[in-house]
N, C-alpha and C. Protein backbone atom coordinates (compact mmCIF):
# COMPACT_ATOMS: atom_id res chain seq x y z
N UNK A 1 0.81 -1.19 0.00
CA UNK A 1 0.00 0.00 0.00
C UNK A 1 0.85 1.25 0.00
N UNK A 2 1.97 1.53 1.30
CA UNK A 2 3.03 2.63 0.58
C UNK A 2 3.36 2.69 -0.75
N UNK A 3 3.76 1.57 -1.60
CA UNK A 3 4.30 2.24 -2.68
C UNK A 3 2.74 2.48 -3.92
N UNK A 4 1.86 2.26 -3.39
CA UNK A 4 0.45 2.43 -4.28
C UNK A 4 0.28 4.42 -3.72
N UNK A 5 0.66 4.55 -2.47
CA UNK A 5 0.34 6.13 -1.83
C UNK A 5 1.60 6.82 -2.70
N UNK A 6 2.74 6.05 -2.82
CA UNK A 6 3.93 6.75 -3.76
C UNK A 6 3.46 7.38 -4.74
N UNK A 7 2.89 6.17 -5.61
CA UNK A 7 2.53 6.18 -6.97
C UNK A 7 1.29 7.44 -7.54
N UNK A 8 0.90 7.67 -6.44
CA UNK A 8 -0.52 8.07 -6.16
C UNK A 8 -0.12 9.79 -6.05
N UNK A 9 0.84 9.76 -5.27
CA UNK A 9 1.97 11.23 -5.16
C UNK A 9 2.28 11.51 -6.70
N UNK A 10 3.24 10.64 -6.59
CA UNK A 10 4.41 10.85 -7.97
C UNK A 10 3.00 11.29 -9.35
N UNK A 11 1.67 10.82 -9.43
CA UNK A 11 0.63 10.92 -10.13
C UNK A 11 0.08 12.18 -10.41
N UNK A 12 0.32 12.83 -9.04
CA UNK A 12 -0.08 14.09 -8.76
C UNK A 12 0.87 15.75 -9.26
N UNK A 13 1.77 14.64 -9.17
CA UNK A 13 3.54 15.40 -9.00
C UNK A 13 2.92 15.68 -11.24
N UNK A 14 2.63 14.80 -11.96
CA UNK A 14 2.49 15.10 -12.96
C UNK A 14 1.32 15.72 -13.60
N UNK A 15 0.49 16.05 -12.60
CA UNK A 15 -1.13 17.01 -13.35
C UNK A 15 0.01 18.56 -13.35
N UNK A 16 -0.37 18.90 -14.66
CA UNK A 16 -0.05 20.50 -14.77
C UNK A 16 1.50 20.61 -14.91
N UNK A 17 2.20 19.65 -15.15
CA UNK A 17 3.65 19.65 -15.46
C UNK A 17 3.61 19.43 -16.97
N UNK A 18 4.73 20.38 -16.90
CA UNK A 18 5.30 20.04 -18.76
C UNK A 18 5.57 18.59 -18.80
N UNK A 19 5.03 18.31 -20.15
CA UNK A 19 5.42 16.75 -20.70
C UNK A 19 6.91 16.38 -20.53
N UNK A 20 7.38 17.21 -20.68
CA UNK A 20 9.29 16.24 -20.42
C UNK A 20 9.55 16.04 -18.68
N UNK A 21 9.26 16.94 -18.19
CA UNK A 21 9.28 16.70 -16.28
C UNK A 21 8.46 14.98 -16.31
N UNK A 22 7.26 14.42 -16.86
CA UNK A 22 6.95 13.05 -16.77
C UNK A 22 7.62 12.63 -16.88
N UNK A 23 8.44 12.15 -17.76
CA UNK A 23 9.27 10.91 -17.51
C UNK A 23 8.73 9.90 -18.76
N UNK A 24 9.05 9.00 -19.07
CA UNK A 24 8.72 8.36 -19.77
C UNK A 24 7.88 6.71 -19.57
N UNK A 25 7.04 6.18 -20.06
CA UNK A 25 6.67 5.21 -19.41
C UNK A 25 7.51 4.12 -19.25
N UNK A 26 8.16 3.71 -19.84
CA UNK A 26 9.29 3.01 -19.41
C UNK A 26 10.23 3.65 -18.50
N UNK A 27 10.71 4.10 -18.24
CA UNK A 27 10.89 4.92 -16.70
C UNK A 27 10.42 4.66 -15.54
N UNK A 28 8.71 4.95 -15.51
CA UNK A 28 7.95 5.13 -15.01
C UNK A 28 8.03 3.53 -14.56
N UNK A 29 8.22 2.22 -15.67
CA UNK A 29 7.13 1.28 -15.12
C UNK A 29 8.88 0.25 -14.62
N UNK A 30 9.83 0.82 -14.60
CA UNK A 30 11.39 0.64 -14.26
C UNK A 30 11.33 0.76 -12.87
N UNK A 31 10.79 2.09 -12.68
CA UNK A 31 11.16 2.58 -11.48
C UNK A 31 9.89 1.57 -9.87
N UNK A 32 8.97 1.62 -10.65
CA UNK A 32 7.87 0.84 -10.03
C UNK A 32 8.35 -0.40 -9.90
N UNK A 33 8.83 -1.17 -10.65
CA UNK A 33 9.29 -3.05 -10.86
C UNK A 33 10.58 -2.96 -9.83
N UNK A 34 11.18 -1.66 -9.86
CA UNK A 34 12.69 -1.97 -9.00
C UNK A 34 11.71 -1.84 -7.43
N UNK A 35 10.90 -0.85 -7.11
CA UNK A 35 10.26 -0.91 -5.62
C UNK A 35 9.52 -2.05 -5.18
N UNK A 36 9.46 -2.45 -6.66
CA UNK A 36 8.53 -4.22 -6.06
C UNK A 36 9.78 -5.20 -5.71
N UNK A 37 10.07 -5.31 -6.65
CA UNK A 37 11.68 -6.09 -6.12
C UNK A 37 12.37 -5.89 -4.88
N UNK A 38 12.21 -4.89 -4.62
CA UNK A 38 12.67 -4.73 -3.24
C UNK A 38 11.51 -5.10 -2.17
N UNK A 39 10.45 -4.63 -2.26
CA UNK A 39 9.36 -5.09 -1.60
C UNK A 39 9.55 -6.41 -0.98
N UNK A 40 10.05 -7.08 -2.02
CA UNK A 40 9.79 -8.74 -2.00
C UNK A 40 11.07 -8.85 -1.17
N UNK A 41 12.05 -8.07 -0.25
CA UNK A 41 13.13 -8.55 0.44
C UNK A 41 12.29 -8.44 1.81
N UNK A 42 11.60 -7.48 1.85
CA UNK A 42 10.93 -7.51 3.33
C UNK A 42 10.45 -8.55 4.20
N UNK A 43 9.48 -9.21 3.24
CA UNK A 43 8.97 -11.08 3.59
C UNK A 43 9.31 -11.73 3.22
N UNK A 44 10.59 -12.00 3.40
CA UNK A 44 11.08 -13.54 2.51
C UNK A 44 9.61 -14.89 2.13
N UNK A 45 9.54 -15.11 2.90
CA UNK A 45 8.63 -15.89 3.27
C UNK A 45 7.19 -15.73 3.11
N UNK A 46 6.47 -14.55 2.73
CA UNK A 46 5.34 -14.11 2.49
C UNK A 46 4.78 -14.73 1.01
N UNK A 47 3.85 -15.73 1.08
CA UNK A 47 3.60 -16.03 -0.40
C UNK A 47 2.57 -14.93 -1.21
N UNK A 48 1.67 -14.44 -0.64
CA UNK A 48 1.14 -13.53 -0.76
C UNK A 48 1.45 -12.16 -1.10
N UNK A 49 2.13 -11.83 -0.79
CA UNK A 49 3.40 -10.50 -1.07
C UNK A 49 3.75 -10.90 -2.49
N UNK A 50 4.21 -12.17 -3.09
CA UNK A 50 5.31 -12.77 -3.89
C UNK A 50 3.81 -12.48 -5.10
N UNK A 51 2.57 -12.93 -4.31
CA UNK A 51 1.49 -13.39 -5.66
C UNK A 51 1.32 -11.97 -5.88
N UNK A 52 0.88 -11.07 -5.17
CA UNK A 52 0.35 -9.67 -5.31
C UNK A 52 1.85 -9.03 -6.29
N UNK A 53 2.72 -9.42 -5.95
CA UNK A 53 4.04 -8.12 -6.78
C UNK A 53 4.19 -8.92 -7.99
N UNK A 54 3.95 -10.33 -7.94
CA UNK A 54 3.58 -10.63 -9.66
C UNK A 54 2.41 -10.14 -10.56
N UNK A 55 1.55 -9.86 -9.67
CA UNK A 55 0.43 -9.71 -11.00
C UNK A 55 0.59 -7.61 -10.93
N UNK A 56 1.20 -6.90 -10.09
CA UNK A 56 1.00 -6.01 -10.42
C UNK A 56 2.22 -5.44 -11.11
N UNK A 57 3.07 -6.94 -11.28
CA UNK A 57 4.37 -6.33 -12.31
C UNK A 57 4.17 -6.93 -13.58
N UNK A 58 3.31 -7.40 -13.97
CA UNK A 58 2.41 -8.29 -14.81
C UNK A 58 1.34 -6.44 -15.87
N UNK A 59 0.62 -6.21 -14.68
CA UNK A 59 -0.50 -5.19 -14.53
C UNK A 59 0.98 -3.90 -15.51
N UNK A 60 2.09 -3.34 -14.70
CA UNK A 60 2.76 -2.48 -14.91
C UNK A 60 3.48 -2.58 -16.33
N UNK A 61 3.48 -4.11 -16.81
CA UNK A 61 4.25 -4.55 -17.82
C UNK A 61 3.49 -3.98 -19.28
N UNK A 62 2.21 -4.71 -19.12
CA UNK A 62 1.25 -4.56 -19.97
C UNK A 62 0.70 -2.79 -20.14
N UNK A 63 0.71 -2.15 -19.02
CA UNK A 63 0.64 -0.97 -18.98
C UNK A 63 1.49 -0.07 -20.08
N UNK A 64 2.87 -0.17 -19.52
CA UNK A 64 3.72 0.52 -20.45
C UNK A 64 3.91 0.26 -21.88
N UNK A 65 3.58 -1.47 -22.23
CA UNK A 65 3.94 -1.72 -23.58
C UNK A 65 2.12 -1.14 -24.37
N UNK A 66 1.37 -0.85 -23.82
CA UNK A 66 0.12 -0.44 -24.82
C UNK A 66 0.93 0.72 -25.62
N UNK A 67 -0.03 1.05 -26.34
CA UNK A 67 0.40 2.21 -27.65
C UNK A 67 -0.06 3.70 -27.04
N UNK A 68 0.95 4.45 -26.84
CA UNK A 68 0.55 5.68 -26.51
C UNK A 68 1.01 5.77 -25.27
N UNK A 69 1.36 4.62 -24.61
CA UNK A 69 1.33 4.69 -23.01
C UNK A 69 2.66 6.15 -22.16
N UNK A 70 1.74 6.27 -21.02
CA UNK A 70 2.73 7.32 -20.44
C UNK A 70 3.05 6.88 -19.12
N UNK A 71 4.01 7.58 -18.48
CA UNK A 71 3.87 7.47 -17.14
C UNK A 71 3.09 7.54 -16.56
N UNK A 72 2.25 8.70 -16.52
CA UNK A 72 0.40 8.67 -15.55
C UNK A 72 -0.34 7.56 -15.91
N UNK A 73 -0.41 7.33 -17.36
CA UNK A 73 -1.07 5.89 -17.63
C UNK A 73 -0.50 4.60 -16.96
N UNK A 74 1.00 4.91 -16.70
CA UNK A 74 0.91 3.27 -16.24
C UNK A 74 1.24 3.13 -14.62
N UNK A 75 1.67 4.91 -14.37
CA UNK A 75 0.97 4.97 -12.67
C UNK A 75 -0.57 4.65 -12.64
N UNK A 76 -1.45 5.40 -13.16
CA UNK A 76 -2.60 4.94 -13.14
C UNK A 76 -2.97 3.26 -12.90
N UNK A 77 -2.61 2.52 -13.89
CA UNK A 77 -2.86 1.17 -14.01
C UNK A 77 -2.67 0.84 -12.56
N UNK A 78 -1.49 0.97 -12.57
CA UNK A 78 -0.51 0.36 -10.93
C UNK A 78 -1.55 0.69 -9.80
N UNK A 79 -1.64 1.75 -9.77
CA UNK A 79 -2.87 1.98 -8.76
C UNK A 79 -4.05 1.71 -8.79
N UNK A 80 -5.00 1.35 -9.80
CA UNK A 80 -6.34 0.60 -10.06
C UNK A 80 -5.85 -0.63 -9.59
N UNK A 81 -5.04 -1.25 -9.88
CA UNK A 81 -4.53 -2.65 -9.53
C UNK A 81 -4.30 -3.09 -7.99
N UNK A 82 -3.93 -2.04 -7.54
CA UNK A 82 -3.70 -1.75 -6.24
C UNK A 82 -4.85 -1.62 -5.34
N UNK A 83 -4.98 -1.17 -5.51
CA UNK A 83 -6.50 -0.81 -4.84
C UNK A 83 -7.69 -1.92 -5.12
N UNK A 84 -7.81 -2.31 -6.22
CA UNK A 84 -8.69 -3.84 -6.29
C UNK A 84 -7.92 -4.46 -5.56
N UNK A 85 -6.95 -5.17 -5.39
CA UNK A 85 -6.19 -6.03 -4.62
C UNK A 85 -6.37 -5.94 -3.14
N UNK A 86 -6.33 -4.25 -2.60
CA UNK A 86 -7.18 -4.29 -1.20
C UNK A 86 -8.50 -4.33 -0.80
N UNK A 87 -9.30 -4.01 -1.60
CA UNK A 87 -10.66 -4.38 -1.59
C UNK A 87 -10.76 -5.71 -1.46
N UNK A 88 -10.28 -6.90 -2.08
CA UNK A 88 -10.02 -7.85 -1.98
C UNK A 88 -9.64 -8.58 -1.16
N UNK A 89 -8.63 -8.01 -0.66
CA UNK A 89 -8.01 -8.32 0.81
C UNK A 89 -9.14 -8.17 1.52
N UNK A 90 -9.85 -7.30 1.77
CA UNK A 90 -10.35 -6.63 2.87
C UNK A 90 -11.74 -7.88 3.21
N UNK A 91 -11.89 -7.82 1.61
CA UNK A 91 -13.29 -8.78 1.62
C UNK A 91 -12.96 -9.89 2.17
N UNK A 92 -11.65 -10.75 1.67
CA UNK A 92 -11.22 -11.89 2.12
C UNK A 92 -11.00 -12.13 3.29
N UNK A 93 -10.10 -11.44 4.18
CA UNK A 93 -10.02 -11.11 5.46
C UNK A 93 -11.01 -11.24 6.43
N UNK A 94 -12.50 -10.79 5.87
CA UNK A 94 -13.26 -10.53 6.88
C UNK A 94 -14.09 -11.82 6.68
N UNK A 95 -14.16 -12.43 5.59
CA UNK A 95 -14.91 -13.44 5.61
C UNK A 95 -14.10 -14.88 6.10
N UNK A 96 -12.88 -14.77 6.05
CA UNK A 96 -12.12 -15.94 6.50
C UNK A 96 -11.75 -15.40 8.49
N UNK A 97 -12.08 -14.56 8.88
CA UNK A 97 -12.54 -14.31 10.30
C UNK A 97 -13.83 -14.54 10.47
N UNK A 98 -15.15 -14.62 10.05
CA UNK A 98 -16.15 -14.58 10.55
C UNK A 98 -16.43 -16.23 9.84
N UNK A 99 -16.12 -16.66 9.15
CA UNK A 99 -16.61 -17.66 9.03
C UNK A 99 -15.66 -18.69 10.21
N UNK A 100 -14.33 -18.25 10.52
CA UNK A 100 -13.31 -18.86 11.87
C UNK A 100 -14.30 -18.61 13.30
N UNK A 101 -14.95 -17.37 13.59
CA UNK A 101 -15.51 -17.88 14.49
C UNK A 101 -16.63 -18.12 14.36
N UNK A 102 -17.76 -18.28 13.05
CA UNK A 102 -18.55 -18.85 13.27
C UNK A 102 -18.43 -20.75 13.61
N UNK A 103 -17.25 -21.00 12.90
CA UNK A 103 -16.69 -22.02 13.34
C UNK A 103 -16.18 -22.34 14.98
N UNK A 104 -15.53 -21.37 15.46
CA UNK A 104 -15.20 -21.81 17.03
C UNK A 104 -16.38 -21.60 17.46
N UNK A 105 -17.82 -21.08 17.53
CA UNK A 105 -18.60 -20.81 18.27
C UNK A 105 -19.17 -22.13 18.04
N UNK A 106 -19.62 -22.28 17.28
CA UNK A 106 -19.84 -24.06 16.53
C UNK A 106 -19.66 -25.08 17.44
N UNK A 107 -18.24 -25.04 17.49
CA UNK A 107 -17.14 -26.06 18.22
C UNK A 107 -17.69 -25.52 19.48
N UNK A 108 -18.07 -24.76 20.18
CA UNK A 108 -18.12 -24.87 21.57
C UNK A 108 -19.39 -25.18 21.91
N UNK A 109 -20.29 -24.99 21.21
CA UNK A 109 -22.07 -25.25 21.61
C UNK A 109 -21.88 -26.80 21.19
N UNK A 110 -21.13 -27.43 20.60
CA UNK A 110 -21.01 -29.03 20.56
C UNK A 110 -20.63 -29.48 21.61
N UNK A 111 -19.55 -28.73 22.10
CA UNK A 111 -19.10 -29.09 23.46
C UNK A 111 -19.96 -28.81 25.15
N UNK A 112 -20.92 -28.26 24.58
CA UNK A 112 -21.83 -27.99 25.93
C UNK A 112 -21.10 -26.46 26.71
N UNK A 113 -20.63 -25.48 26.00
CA UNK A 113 -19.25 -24.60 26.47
C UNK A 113 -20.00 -23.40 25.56
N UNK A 114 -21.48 -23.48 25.23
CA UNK A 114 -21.78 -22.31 24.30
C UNK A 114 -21.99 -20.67 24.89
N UNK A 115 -22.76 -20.79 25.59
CA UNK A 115 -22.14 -19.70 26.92
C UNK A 115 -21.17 -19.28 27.28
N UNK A 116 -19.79 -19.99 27.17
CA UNK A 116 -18.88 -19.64 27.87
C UNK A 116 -17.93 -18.63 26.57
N UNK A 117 -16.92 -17.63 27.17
CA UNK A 117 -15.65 -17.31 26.53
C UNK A 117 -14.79 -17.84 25.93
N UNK A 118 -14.51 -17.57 24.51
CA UNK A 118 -13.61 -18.13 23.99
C UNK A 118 -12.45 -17.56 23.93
N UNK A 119 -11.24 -18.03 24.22
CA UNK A 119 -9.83 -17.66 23.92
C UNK A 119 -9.37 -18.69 22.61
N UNK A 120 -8.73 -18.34 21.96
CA UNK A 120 -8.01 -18.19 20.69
C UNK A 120 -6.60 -17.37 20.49
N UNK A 121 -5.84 -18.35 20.26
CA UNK A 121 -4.89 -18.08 19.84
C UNK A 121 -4.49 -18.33 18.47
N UNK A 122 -4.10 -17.16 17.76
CA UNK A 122 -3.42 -17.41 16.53
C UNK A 122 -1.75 -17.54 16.36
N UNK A 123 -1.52 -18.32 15.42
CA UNK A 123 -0.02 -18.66 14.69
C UNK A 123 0.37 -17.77 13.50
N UNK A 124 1.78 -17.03 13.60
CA UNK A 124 1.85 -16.44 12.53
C UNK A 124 1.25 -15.00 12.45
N UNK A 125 1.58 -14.18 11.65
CA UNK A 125 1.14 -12.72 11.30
C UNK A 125 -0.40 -12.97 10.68
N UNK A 126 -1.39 -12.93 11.62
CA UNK A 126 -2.48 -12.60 10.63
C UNK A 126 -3.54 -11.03 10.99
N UNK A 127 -2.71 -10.42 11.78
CA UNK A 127 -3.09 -9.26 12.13
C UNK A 127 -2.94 -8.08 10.63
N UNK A 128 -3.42 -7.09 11.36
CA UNK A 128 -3.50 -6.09 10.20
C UNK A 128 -2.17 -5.36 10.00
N UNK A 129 -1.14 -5.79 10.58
CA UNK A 129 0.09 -5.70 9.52
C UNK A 129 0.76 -6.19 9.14
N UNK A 130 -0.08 -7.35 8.99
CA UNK A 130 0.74 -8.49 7.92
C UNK A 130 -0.51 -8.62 6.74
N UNK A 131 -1.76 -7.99 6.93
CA UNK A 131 -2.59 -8.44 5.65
C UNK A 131 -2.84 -6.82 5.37
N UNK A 132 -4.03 -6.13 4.79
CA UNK A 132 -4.03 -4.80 4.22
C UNK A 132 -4.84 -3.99 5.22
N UNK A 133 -4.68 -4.11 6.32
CA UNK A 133 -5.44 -3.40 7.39
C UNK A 133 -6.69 -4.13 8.42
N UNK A 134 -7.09 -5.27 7.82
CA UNK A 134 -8.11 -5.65 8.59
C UNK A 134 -7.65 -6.95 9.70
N UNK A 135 -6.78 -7.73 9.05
CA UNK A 135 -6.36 -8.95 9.47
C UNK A 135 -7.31 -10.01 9.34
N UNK A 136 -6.39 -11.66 9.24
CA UNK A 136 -7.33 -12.65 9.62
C UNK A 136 -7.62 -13.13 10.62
N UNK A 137 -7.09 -13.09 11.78
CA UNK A 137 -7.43 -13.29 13.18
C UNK A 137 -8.88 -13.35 13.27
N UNK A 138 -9.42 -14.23 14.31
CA UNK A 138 -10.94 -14.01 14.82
C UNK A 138 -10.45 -12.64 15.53
């Protein structure tokens, strides 16, 4: 999401600028692929990170090679892409928590324990800064 708020800057940085201050879309979609690349040193281990910076270097690729393409156009792209991807998240997130405790609540009215408090513990980053703000945690 920082480098989607970058992109989102640098977007802005080009309304009302002379055409040569843009940059070129190849430039543009260089400079974006090197911040994903780096991205991907943060979580070694994150498969999710790895799937999301493929399809939006996928998204950035296709961007720059259309006909006509500019830098705002293929900032643009990058950021539509971006932003579906957290919507996505967000949706996913909340439904893989509520359907977890509609599941532990489940599990405890089987157990005669439906009344009672549940504690839960999670494994792993599934809080909201390891997913796009919402987390999967119950």
């Amino acid at each position: 999401l920082g480098l989607a708020a970058e992109a989102h800057g640098r977007l802005r940085g080009l309304a009302g600028a002379p055409a040569a201050r843009h940059g070129t879309a190849e430039a543009t979609a260089s400079w974006l692929l090197e911040r994903m690349a780096y991205l991907r040193t943060s979580r070694p281990t994150a498969v999710n990170l790895f799937n999301a910076m493929d399809a939006l270097s996928a998204t950035v690729s296709a961007a720059q090679g259309r006909p006509g393409a500019s830098a705002g156009s293929v900032l643009e792209a990058y950021i539509e892409a971006a932003e579906a991807m957290l919507a996505e998240d967000v949706r996913a997130n909340r439904a893989i928590g509520d359907h977890g405790a509609d599941a532990v609540l489940e599990a405890m009215q089987r157990a005669g324990r439906g009344g009672a408090g549940a504690r839960v513990l999670t494994i792993c980053n599934t809080g909201a800064l390891a997913t796009a703000g919402w987390g999967t945690a119950l």
